[in-house]
N, C-alpha and C. Protein backbone atom coordinates (compact mmCIF):
# COMPACT_ATOMS: atom_id res chain seq x y z
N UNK A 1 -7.23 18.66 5.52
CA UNK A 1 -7.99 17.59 4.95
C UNK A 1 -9.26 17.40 5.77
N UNK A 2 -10.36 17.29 5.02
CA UNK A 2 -11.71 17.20 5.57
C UNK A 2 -11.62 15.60 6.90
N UNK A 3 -12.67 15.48 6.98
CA UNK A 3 -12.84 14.10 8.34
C UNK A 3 -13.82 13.33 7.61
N UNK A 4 -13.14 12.72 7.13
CA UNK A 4 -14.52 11.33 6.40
C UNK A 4 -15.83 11.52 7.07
N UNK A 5 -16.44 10.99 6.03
CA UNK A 5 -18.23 11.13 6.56
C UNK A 5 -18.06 9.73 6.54
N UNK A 6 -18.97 9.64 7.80
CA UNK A 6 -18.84 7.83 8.26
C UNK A 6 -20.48 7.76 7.96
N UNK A 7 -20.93 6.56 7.46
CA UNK A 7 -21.94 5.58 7.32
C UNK A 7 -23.12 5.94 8.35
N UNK A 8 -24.43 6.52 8.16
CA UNK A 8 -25.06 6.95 9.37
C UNK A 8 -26.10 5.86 9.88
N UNK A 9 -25.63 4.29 9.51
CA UNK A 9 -26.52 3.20 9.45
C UNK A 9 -25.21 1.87 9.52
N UNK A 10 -25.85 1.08 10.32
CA UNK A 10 -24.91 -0.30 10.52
C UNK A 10 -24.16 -0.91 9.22
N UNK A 11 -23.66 -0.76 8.84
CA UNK A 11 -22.84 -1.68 7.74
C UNK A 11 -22.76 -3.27 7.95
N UNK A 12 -23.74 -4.41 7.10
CA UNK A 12 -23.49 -5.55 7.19
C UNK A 12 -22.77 -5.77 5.54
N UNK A 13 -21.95 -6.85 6.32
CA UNK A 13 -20.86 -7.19 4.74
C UNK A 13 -21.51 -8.54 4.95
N UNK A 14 -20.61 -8.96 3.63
CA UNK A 14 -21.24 -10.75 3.36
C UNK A 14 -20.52 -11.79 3.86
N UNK A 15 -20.16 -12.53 3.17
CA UNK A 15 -18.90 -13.32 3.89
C UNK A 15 -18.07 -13.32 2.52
N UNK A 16 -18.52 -13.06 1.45
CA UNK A 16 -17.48 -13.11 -0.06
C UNK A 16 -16.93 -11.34 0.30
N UNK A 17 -17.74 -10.49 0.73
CA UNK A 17 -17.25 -9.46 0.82
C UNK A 17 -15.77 -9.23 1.91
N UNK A 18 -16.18 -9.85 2.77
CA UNK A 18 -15.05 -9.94 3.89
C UNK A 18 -14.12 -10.84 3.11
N UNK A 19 -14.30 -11.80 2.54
CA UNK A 19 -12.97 -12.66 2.11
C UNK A 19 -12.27 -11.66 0.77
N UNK A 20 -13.33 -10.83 0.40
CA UNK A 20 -12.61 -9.88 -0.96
C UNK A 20 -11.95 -8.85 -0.24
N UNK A 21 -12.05 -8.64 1.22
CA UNK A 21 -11.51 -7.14 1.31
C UNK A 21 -10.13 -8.01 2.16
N UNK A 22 -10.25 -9.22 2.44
CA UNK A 22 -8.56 -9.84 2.95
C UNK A 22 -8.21 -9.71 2.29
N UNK A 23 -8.32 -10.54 1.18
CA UNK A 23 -7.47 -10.67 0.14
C UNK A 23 -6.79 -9.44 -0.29
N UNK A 24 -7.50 -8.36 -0.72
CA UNK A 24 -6.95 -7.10 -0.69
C UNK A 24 -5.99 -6.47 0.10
N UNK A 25 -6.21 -6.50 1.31
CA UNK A 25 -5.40 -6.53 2.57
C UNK A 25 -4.11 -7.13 2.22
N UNK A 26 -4.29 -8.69 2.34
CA UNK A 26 -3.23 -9.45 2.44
C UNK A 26 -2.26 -9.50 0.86
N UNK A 27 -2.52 -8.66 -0.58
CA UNK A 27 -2.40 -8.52 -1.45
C UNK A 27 -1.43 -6.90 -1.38
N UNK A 28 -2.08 -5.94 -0.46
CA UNK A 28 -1.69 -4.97 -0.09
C UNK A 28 -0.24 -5.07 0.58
N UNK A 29 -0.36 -6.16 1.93
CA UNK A 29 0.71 -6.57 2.86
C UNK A 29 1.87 -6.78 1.70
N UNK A 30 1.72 -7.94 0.66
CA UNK A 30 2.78 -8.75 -0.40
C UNK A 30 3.07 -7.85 -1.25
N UNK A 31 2.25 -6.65 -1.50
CA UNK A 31 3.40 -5.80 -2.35
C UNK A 31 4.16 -4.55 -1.53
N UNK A 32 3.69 -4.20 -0.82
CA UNK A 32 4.74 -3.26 0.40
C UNK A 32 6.01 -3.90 1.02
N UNK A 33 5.48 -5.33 1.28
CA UNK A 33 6.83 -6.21 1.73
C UNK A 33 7.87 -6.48 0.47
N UNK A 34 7.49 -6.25 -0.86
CA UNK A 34 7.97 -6.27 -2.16
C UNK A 34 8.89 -4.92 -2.28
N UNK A 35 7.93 -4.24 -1.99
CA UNK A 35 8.74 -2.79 -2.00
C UNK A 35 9.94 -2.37 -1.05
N UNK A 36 9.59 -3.17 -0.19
CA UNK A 36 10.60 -2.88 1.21
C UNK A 36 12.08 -3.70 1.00
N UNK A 37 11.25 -4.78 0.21
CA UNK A 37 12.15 -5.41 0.05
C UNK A 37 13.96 -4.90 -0.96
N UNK A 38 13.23 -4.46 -1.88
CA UNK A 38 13.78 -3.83 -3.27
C UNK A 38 14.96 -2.72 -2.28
N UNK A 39 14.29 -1.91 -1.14
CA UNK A 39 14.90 -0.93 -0.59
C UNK A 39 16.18 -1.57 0.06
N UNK A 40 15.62 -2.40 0.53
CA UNK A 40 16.53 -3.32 1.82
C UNK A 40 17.71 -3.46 1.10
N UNK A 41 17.60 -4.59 -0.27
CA UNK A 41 18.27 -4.99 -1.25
C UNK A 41 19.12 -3.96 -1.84
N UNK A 42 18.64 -2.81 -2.30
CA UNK A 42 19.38 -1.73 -2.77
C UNK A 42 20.14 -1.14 -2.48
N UNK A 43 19.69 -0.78 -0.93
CA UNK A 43 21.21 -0.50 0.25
C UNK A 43 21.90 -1.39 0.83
N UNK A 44 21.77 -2.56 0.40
CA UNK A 44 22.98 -3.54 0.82
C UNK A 44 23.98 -3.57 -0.78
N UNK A 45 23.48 -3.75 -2.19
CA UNK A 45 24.31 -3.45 -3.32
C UNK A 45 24.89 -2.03 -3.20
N UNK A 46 24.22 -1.14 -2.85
CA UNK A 46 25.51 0.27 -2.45
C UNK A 46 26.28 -0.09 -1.45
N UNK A 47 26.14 -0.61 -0.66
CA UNK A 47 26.96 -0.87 0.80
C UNK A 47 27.99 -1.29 -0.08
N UNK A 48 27.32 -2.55 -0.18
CA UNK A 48 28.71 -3.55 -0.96
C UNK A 48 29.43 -3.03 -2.34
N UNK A 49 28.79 -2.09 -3.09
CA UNK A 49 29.48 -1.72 -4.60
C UNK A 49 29.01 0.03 -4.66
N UNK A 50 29.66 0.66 -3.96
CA UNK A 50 29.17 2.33 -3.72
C UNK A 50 29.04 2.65 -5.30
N UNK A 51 29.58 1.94 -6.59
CA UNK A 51 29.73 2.36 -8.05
C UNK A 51 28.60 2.51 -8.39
N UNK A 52 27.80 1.50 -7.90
CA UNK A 52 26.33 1.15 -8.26
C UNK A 52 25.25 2.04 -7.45
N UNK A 53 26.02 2.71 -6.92
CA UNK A 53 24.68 3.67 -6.11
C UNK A 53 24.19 4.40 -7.08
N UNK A 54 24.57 5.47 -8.20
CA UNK A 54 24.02 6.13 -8.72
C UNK A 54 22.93 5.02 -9.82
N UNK A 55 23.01 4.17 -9.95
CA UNK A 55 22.47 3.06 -10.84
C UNK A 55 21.44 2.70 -10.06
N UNK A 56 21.20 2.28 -8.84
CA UNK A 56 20.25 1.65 -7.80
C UNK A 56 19.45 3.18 -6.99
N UNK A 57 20.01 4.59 -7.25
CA UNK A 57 19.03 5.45 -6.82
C UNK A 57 17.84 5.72 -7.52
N UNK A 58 17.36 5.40 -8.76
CA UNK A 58 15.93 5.58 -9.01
C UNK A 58 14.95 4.66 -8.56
N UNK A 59 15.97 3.39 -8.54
CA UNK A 59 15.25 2.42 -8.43
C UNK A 59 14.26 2.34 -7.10
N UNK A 60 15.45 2.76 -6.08
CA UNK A 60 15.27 3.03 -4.77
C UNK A 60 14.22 4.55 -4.34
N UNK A 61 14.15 5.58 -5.23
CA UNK A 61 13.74 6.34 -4.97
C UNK A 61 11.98 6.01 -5.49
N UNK A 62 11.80 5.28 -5.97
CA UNK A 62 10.32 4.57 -6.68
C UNK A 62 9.68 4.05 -6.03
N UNK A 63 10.28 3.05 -4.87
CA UNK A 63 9.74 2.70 -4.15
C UNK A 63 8.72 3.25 -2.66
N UNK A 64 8.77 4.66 -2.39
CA UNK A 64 8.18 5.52 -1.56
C UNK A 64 6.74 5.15 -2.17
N UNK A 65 6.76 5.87 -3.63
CA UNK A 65 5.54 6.29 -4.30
C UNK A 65 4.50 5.00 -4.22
N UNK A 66 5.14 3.87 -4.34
CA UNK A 66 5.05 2.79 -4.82
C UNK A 66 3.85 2.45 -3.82
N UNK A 67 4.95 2.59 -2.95
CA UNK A 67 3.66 1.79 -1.15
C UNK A 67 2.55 3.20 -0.87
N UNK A 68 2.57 4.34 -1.54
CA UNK A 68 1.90 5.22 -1.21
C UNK A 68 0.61 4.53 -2.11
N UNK A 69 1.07 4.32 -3.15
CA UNK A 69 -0.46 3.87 -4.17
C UNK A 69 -0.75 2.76 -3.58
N UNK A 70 0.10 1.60 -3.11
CA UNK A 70 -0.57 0.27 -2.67
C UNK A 70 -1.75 0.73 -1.33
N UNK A 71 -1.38 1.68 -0.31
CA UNK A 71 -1.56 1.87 0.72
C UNK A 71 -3.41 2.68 0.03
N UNK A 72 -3.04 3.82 -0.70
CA UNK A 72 -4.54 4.00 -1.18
C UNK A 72 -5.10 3.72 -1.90
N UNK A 73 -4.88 2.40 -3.11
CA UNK A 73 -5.73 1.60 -3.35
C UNK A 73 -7.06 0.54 -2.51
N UNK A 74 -5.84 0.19 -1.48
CA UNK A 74 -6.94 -0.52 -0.70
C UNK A 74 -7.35 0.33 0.40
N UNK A 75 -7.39 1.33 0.87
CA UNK A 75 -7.89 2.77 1.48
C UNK A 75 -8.84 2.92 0.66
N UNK A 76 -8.94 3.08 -0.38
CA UNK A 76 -10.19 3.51 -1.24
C UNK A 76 -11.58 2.03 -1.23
N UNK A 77 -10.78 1.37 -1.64
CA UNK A 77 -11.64 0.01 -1.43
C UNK A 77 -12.00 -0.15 0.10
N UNK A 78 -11.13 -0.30 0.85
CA UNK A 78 -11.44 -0.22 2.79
C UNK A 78 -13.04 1.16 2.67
N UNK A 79 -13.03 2.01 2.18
CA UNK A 79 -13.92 2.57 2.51
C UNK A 79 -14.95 2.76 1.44
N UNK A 80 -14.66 2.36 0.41
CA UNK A 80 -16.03 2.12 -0.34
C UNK A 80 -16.65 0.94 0.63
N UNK A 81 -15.93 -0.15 0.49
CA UNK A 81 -16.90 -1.02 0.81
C UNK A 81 -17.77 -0.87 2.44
N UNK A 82 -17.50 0.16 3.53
CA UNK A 82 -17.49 0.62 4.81
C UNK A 82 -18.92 1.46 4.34
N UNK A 83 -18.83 2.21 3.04
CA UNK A 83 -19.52 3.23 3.23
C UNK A 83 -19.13 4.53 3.43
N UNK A 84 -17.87 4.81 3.48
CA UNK A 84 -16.82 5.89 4.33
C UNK A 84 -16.81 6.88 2.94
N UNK A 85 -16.90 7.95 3.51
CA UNK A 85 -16.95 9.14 2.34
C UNK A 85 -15.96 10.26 2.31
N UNK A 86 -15.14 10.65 1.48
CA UNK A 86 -14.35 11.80 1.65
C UNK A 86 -15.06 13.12 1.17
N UNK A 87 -14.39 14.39 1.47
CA UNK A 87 -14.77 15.70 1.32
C UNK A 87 -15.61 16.10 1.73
């Protein structure tokens, strides 16, 4: 994988810009903790009901992908708004 091209000039943000890229952030944080959650949850219903494992493995297996898109959605936004360039 290439090395981002970084910004060859100071980056000033605004102050709506910084409160749009928390939010994102902290929007990012609430659905990974969502996802983690689902996992947590899923292996405690197999623990407790092994019947239900084959029933609770897709569910559980969805959740990887899940935090992979949350994680580069706001990766993509983190570096648009930076200036940050791939390839």
């Amino acid at each position: 994988m290439a090395a981002p091209q970084m910004p060859t000039e100071s980056v000033t943000l605004t102050v709506e810009q910084i409160g749009e890229l928390n939010r994102k952030l902290s929007d990012m944080r609430h659905d990974i903790n969502s996802n983690l959650s689902v996992i947590s949850l899923g292996a405690e219903v197999v623990k407790l009901n092994p019947a239900k494992a084959q029933e609770m493995l897709s569910k559980l297996a969805e959740q990887p992908l899940k935090i992979t898109e949350h994680i580069k959605r706001f990766s993509s936004e983190f570096e648009r708004t930076f200036g940050i360039r791939r390839g």
